[in-house]
Protein backbone atom coordinates (compact mmCIF):
# COMPACT_ATOMS: atom_id res chain seq x y z
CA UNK A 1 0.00 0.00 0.00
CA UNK A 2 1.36 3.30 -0.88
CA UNK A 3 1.07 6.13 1.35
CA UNK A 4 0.11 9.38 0.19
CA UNK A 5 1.75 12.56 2.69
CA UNK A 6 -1.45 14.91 3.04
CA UNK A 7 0.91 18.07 2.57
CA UNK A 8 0.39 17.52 -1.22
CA UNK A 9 -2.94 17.31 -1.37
CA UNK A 10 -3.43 20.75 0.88
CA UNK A 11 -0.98 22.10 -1.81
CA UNK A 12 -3.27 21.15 -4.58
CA UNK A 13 -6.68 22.78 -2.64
CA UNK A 14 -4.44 25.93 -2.47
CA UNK A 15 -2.96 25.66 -6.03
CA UNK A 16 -6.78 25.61 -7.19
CA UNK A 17 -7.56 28.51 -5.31
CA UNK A 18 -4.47 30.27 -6.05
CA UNK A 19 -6.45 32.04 -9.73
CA UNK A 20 -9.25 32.97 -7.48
CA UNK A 21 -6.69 34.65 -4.51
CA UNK A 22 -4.94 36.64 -7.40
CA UNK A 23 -8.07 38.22 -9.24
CA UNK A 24 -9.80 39.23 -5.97
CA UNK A 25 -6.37 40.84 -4.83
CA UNK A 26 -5.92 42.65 -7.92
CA UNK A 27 -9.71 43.74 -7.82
CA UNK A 28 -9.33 44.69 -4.57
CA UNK A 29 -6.10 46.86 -5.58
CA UNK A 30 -7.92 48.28 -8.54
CA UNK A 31 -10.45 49.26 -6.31
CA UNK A 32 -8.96 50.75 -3.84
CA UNK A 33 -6.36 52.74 -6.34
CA UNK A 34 -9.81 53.95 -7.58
CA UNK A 35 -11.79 54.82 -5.05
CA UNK A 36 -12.89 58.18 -4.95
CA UNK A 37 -15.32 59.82 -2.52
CA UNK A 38 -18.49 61.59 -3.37
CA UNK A 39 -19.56 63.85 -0.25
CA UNK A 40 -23.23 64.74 -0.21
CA UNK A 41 -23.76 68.34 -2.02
CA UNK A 42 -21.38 67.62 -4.59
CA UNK A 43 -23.99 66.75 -7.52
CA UNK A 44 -26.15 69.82 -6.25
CA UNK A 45 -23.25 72.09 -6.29
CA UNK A 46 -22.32 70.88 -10.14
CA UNK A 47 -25.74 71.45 -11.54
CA UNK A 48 -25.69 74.75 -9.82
CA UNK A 49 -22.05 75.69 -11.57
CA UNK A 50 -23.50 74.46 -14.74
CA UNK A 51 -26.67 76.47 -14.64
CA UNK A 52 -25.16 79.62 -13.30
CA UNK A 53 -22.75 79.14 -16.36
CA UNK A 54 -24.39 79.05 -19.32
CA UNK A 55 -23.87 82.95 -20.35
CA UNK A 56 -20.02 81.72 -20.06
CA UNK A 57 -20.18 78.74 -21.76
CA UNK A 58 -18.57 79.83 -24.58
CA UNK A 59 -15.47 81.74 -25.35
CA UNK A 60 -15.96 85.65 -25.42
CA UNK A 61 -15.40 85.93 -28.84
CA UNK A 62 -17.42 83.15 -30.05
CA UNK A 63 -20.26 84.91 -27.80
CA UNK A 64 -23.01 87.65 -29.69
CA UNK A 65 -25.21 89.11 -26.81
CA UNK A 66 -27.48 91.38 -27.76
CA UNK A 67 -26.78 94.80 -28.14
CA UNK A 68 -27.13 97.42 -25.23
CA UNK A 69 -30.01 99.75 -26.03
CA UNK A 70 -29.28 102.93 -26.19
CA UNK A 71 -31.36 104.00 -23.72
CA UNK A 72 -30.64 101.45 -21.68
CA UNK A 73 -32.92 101.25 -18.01
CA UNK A 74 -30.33 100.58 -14.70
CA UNK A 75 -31.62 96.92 -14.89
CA UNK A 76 -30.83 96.39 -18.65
CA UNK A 77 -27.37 97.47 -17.54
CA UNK A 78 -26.94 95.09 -14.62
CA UNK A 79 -28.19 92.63 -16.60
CA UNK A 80 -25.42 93.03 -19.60
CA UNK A 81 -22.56 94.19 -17.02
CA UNK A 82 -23.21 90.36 -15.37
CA UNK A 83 -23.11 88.37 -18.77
CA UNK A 84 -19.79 90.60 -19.67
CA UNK A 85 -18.11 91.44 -16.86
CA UNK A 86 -14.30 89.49 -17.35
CA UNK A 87 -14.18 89.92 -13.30
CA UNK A 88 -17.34 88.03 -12.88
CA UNK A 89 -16.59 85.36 -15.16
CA UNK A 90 -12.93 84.94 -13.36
CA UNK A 91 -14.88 84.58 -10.03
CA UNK A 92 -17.01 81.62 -11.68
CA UNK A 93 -14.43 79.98 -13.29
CA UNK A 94 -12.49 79.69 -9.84
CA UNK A 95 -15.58 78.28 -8.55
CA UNK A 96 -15.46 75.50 -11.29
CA UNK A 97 -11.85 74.97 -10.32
CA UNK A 98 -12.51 74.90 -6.45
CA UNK A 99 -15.32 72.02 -7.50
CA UNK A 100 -12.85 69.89 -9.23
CA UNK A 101 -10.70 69.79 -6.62
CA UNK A 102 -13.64 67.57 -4.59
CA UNK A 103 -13.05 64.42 -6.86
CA UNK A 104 -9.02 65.03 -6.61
CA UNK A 105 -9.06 65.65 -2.86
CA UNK A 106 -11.57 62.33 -2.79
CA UNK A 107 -9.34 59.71 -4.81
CA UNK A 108 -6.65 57.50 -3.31
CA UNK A 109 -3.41 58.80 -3.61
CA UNK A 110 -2.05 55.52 -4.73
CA UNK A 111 -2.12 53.95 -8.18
CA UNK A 112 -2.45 49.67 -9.53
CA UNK A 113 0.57 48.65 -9.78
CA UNK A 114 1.47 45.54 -12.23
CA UNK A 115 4.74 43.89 -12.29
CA UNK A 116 6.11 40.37 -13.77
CA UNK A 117 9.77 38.92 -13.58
CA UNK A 118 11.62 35.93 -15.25
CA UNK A 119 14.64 34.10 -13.72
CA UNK A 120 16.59 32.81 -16.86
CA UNK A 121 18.35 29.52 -16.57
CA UNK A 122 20.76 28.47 -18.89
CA UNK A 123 19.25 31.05 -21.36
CA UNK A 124 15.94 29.43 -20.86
CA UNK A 125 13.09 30.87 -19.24
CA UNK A 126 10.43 28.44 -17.76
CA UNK A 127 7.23 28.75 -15.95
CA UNK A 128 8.47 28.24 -12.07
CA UNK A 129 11.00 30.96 -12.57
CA UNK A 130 8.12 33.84 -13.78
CA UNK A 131 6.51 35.56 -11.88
CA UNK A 132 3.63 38.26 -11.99
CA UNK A 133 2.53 40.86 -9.33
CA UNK A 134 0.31 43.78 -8.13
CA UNK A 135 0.31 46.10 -5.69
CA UNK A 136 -0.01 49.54 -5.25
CA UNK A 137 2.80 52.10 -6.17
CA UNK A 138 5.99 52.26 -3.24
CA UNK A 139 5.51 55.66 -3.28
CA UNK A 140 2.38 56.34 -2.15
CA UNK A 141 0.35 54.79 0.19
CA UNK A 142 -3.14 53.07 0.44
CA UNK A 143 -4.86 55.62 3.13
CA UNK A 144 -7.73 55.01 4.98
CA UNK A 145 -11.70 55.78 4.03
CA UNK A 146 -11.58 58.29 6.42
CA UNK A 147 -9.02 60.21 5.36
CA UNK A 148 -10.14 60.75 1.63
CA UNK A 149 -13.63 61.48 2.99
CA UNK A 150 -12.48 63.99 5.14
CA UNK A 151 -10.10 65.63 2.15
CA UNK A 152 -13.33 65.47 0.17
CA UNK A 153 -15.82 67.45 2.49
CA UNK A 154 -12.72 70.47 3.25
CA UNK A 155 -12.80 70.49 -0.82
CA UNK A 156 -16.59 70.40 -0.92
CA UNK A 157 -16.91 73.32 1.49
CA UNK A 158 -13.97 75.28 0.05
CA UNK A 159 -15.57 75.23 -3.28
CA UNK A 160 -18.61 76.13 -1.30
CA UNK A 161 -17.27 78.93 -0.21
CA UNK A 162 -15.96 79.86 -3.72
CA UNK A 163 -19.62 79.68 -4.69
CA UNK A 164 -20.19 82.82 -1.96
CA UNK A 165 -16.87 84.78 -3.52
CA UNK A 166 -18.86 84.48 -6.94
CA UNK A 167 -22.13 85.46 -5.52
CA UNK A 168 -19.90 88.82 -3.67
CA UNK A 169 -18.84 89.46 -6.92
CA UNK A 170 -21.64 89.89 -8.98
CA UNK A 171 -23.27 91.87 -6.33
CA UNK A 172 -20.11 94.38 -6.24
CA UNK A 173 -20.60 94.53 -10.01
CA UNK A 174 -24.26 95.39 -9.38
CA UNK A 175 -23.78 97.81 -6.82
CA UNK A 176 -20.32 99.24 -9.09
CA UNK A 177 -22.90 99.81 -11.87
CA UNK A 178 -25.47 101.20 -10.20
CA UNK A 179 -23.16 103.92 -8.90
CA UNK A 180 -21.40 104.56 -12.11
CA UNK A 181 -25.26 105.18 -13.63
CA UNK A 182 -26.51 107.67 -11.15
CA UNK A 183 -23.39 109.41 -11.11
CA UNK A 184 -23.92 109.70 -14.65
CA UNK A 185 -27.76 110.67 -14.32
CA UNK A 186 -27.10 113.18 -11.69
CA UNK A 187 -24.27 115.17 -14.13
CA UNK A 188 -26.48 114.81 -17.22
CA UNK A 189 -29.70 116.27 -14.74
CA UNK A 190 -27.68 119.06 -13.30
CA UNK A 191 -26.12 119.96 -16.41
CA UNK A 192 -30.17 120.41 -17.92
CA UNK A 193 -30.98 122.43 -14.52
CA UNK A 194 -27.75 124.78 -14.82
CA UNK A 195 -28.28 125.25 -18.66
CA UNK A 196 -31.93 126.53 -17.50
CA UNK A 197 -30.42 128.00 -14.73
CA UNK A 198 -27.63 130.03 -17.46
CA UNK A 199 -30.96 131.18 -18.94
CA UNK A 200 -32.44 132.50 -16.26
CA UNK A 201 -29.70 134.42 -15.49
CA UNK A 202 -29.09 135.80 -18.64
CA UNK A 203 -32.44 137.62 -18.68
CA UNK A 204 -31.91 138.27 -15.37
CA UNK A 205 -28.44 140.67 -16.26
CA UNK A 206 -30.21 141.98 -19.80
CA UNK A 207 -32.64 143.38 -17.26
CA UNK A 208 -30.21 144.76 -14.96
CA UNK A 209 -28.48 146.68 -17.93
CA UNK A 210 -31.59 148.20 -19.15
CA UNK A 211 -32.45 149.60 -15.45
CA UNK A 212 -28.36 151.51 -15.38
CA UNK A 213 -29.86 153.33 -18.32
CA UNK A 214 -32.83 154.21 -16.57
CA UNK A 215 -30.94 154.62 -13.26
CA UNK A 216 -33.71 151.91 -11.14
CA UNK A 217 -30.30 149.45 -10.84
CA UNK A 218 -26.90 150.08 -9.40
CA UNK A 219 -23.79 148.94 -11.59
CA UNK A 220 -22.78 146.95 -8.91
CA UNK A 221 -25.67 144.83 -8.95
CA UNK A 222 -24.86 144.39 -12.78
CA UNK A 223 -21.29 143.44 -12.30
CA UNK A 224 -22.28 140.90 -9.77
CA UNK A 225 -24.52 139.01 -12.04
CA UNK A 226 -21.91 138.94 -14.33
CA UNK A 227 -19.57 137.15 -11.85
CA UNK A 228 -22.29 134.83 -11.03
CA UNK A 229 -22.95 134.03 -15.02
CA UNK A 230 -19.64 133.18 -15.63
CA UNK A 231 -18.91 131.25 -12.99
CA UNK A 232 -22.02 128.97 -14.20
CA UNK A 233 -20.82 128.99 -17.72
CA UNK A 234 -18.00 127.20 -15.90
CA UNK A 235 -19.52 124.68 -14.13
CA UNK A 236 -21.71 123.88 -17.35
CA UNK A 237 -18.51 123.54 -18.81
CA UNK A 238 -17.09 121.10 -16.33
CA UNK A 239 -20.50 119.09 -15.96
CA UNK A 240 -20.17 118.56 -19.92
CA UNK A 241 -16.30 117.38 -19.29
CA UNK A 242 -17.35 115.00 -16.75
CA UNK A 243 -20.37 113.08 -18.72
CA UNK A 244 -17.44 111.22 -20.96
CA UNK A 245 -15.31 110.38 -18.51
CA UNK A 246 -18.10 109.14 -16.58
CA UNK A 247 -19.52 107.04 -18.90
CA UNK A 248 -16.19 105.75 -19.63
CA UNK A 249 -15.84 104.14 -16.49
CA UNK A 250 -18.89 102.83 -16.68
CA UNK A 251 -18.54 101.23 -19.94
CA UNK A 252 -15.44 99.83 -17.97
CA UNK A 253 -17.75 98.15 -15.65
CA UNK A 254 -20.22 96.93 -18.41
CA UNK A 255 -17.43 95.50 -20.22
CA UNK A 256 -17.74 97.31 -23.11
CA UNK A 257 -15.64 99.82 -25.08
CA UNK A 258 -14.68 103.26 -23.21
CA UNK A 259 -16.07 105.59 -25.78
CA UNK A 260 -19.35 103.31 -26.75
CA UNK A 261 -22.18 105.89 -26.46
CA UNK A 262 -24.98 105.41 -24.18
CA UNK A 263 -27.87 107.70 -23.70
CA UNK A 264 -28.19 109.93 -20.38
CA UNK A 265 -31.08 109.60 -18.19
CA UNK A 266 -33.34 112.57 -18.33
CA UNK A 267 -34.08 111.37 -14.74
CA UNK A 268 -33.64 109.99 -11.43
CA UNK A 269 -35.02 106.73 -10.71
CA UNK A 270 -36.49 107.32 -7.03
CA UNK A 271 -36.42 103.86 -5.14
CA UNK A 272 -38.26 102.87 -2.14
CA UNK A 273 -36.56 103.26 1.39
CA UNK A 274 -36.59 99.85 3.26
CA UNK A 275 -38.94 99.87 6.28
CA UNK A 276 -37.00 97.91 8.53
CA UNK A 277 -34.60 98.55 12.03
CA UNK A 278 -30.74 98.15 12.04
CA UNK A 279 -31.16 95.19 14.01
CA UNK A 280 -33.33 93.52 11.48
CA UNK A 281 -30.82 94.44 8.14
CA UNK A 282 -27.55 93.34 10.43
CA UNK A 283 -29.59 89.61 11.20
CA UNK A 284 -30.56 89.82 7.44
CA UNK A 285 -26.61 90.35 6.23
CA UNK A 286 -25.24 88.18 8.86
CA UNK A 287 -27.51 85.17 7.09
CA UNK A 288 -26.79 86.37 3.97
CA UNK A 289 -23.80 88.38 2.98
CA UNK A 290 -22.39 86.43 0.12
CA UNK A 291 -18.61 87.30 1.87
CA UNK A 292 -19.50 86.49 5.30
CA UNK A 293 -21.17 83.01 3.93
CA UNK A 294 -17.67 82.40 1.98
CA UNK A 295 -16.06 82.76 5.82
CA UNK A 296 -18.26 80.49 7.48
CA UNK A 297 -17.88 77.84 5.02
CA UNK A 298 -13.94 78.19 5.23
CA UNK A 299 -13.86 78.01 8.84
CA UNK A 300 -16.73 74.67 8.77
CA UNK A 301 -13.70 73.60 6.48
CA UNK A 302 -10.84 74.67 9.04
CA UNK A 303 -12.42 72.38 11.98
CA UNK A 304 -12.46 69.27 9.50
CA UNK A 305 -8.68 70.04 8.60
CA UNK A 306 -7.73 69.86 12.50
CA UNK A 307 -8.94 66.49 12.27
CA UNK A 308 -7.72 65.45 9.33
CA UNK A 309 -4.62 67.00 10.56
CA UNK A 310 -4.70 64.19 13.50
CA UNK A 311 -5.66 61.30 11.34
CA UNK A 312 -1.96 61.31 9.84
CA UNK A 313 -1.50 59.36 13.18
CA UNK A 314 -3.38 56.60 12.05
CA UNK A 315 -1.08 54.45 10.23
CA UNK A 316 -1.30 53.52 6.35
CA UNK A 317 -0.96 50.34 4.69
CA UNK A 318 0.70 48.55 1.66
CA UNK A 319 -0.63 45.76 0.19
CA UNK A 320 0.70 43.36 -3.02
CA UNK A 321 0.61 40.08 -4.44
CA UNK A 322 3.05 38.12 -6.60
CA UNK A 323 3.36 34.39 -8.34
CA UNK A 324 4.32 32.12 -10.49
CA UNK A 325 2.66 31.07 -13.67
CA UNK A 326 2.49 27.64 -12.90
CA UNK A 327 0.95 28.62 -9.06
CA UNK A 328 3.90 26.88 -7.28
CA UNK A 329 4.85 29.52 -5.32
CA UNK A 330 2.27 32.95 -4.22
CA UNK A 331 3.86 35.67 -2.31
CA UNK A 332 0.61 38.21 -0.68
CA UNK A 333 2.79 40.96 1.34
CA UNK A 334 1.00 43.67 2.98
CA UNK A 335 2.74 46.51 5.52
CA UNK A 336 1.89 49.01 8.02
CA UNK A 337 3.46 52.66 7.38
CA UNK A 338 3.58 53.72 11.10
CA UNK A 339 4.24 57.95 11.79
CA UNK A 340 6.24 57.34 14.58
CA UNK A 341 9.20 59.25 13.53
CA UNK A 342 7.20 62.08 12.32
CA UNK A 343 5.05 63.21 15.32
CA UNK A 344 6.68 66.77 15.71
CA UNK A 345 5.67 67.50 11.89
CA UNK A 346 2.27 66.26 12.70
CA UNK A 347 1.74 67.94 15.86
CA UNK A 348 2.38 70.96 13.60
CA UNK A 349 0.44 70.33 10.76
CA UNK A 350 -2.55 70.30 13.49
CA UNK A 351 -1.41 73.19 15.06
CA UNK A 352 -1.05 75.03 11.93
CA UNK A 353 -4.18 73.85 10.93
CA UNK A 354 -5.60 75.40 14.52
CA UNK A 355 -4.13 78.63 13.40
CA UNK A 356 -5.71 78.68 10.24
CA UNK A 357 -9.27 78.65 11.76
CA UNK A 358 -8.43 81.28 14.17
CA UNK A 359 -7.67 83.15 11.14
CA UNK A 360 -10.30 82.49 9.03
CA UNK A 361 -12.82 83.41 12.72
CA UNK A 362 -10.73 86.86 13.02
CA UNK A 363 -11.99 87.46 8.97
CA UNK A 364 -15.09 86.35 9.91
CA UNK A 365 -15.00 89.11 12.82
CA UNK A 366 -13.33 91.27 10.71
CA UNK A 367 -15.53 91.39 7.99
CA UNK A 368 -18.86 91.47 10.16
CA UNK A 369 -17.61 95.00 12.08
CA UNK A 370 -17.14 96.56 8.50
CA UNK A 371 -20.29 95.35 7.00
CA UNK A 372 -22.27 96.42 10.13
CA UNK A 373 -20.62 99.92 10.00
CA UNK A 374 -20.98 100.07 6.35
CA UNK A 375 -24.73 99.18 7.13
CA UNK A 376 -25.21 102.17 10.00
CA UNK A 377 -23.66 104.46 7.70
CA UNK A 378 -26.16 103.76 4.84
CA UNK A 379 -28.57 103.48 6.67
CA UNK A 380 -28.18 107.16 8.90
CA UNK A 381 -27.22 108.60 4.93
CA UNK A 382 -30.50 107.20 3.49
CA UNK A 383 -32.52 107.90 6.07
CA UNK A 384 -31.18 111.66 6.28
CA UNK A 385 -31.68 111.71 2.64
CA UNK A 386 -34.74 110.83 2.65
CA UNK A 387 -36.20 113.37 5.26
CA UNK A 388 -34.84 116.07 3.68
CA UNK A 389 -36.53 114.98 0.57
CA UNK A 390 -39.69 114.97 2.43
CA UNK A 391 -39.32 117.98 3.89
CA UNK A 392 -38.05 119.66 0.16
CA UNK A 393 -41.35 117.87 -1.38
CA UNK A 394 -43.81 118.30 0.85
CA UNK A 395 -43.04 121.59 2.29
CA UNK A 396 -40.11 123.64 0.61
CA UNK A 397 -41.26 123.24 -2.98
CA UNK A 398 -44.79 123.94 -2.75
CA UNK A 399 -44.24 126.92 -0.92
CA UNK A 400 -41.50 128.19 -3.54
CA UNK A 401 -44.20 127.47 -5.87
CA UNK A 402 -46.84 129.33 -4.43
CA UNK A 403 -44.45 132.24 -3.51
CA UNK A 404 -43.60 132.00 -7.71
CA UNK A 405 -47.72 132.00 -8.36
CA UNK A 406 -48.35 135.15 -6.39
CA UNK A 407 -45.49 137.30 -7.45
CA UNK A 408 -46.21 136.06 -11.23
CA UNK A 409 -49.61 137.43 -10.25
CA UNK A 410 -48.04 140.35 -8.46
CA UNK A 411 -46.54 141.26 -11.84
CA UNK A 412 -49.50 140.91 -13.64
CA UNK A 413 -50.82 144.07 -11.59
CA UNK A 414 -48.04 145.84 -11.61
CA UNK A 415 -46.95 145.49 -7.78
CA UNK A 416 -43.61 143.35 -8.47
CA UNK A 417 -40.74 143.23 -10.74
CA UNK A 418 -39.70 140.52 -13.56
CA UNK A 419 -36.25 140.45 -11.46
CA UNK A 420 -38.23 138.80 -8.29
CA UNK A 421 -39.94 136.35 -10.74
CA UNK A 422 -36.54 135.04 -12.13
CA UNK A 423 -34.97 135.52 -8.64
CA UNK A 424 -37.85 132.70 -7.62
CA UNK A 425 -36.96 130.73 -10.81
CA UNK A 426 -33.37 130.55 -9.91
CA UNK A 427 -34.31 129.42 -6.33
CA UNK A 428 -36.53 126.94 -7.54
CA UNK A 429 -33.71 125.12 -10.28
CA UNK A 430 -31.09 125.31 -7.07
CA UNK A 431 -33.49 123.57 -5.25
CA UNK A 432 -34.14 120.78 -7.81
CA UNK A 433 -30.32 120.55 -7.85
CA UNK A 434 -30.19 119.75 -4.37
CA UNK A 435 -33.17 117.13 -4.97
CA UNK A 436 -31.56 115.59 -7.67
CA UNK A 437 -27.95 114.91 -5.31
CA UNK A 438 -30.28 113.78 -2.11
CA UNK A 439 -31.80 111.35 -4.24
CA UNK A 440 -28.75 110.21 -6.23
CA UNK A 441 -27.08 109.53 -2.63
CA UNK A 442 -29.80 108.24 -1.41
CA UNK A 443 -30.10 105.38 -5.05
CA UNK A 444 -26.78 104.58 -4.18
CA UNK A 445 -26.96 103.55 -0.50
CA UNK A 446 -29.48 101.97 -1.56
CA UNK A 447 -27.48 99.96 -4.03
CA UNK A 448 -24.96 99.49 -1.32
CA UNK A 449 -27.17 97.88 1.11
CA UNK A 450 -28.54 95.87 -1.54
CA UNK A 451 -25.11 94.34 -2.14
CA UNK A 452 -24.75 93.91 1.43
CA UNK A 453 -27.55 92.16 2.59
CA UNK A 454 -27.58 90.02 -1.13
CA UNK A 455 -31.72 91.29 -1.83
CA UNK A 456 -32.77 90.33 -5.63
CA UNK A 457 -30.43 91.89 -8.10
CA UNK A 458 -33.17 93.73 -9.95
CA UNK A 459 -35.26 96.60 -8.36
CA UNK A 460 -38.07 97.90 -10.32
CA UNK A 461 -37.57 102.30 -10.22
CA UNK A 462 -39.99 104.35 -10.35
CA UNK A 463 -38.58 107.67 -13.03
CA UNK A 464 -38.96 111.23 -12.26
CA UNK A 465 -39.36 113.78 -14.85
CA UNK A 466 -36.55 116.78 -15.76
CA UNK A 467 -35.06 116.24 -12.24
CA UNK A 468 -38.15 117.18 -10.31
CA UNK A 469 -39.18 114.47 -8.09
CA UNK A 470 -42.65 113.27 -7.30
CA UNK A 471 -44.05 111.99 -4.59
CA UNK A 472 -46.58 108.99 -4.95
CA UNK A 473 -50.11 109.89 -4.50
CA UNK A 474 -49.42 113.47 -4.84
């Protein structure tokens, strides 16, 4: 009887299995040289890029917007300045980088590795002396789950936060054109008002040189007017210098040519004063200033990275497999990188990472004390604005215009002069003057807050007439 050792037939059950042991070790390789985290938002925050970038999807000059009217309303502007605006579209394609870092920052560092060897004997090769192997790459190791998914979510939330920097952006841009256009408005109003005014004070002087003749007016009285009209015909002339260079800048902001024309307003849009406290606009900007959302997310980011600073503690692996083609011999290796040696580096990595989030809180802090004093000071502007509007409306003009209606009837009998009806003119265009500047400062506060607290980036106006303003239901 012949006795068969049981060694060999345990060899054969693993020689079987040996095909088996080498695909799932490779597969598992593969997969794990692949694997690439997906945080939750990720998807949302593409399909948001994508639809917020549709204007840009093209290359500028492969783009054909339509043309800017040439009487173009603040909103048409806004509207062009966002689809134009180079700064704007560098803000959103930083976001599109920031979200591409998510799948980077989410992948294993490490790469499939395949290798295969042949010991040559007597010039021969044969299949006990080839091998084949996988692993992953000596140079970088296989890290844990953990650590990609926390890489991941600090990407997620800094591309978040990128998000916010674009949303800042286009809001500056709005508020940037909004000022640029009243600024504009207010020269091309004043500049009617002071030609009227010029006119006015012409006939005012041709009267004044008819009464020397007859001896009713002193010369000095004369001379004075002449002073006055010439010091107008200046500041015409300077309010007629300052409508090009004006509009170049805002042409600059619109992303269009310096010298294209554009229309002036023959008004000032009059815009409604919010009816809230302080209080209630700081809560509102706190929750929704695009900047101060940017912060926030970078510091939810900053607490994740003091973790992930501490996971470089935990210890990463190797892993390979090699064998021979005829299965006599399987090596499966696998090793433990241990950080022993490196704790002072990562104690500072986490500290540094410590002091980054301080940083990005004092920003945070930072930015919050000048938005809130930006806020008060818009607010105590616009509201000062607005009374003296109110009080020039309801109470200044209409008694100007009486005082006008009763001299021009004084005349009419005799019992005034022509020079005390164009005296009340001219006080009535210098009024209108000031008008037109309360409300222009008041349009751009306004705009300012607007930017601020991130409200809708359109605001229906309601136009005024030759730069006298109305009030509703009057």
């Amino acid at each position: 009887m012949m006795l068969i050792s049981p060694r060999p037939k345990v060899m054969r059950h693993w020689h079987g299995y040996c095909p088996w042991l080498s695909i799932m070790v490779v597969a598992a390789l593969t997969g794990l040289a692949g694997c690439t985290v997906h945080p939750a938002g990720e998807g949302k925050l593409r399909r948001q890029a994508q639809v917020a970038g549709k204007a840009f999807a093209k290359p500028f000059a492969q783009r054909h917007p339509p043309p800017l009217p040439f009487n173009a309303t603040p909103r048409q502007l806004v509207h062009y300045a966002l689809r134009n605006s180079p700064q704007v579209q560098q803000s959103y394609w930083q976001w599109r980088v920031a979200i591409e870092n998510i799948p980077q920052a989410g992948t294993q560092t490490t790469t499939l590795m395949l290798n295969a060897g042949t010991l040559l004997s007597r010039g021969a090769a044969s299949l006990s002396n080839t091998t084949v192997g996988a692993g992953n790459m000596g140079s970088a190791d296989i890290q844990w789950p953990s650590k990609i998914s926390a890489d991941a979510r600090i990407a997620l939330l800094r591309a978040v936060a990128a998000e916010w920097n674009y949303q800042a952006r286009r809001f500056a841009l709005r508020r940037n054109v909004l000022d640029a256009w009243y600024d504009y408005a207010r020269t091309a109003v004043i500049l009617q008002l002071a030609k009227r005014q010029q006119s006015l004070l012409q006939s005012a002087i041709a009267l004044n040189h008819a009464g020397i003749k007859t001896g009713t007016v002193r010369p000095q009285q004369w001379l004075s007017g002449q002073n006055r009209l010439d010091l107008l015909r200046s500041r015409i002339v300077a309010l007629t210098h300052q409508l090009p260079r004006q509009l170049a800048a805002l042409n600059a902001l619109l992303g269009r040519p310096a010298d294209m024309p554009l229309k002036p307003p023959q008004a000032i849009a009059e815009l409604s004063v919010p009816a809230v406290s302080n209080n209630q606009l700081l809560a509102t900007a706190v929750n929704r200033n695009p900047k101060l959302q940017g912060l926030r997310k970078l510091a939810a980011a900053g607490r994740i990275s003091i973790r992930r600073a501490a996971m470089q503690y935990i210890p990463n692996f190797d892993i390979g497999l090699s064998t021979s083609l005829d299965g006599t011999v399987q090596n499966f290796t696998g090793a433990l990188i241990v950080p022993a040696l490196r704790y002072q580096a990562i104690n500072a990595s986490i500290r540094q990472a410590r002091d980054q989030l301080h940083a990005t809180r004092a920003a945070w802090r930072g930015q919050y004390n000048i938005l809130a004093a930006r806020l008060l000071i818009d607010l105590i502007a616009m509201r000062n604005d607005h009374r003296q509007l109110i009080l020039f409306r309801c109470h200044i003009l209409p008694r100007r215009r009486m005082m006008a209606a009763l001299t021009r009837a004084a005349y009419q009998q005799g019992r005034a002069s022509i020079g005390q009806q164009l005296r009340l003119d001219q006080t009535m265009l210098q009024i209108q003057q000031t008008m037109v500047a309360l409300q222009t400062d008041l349009d751009q506060r306004i705009a300012d807050i607007d930017a601020i607290i991130a409200e809708p980036m359109e605001r229906p106006p309601v136009k005024t007439v030759h730069g006298e303003l109305r009030v509703p239901g009057r």
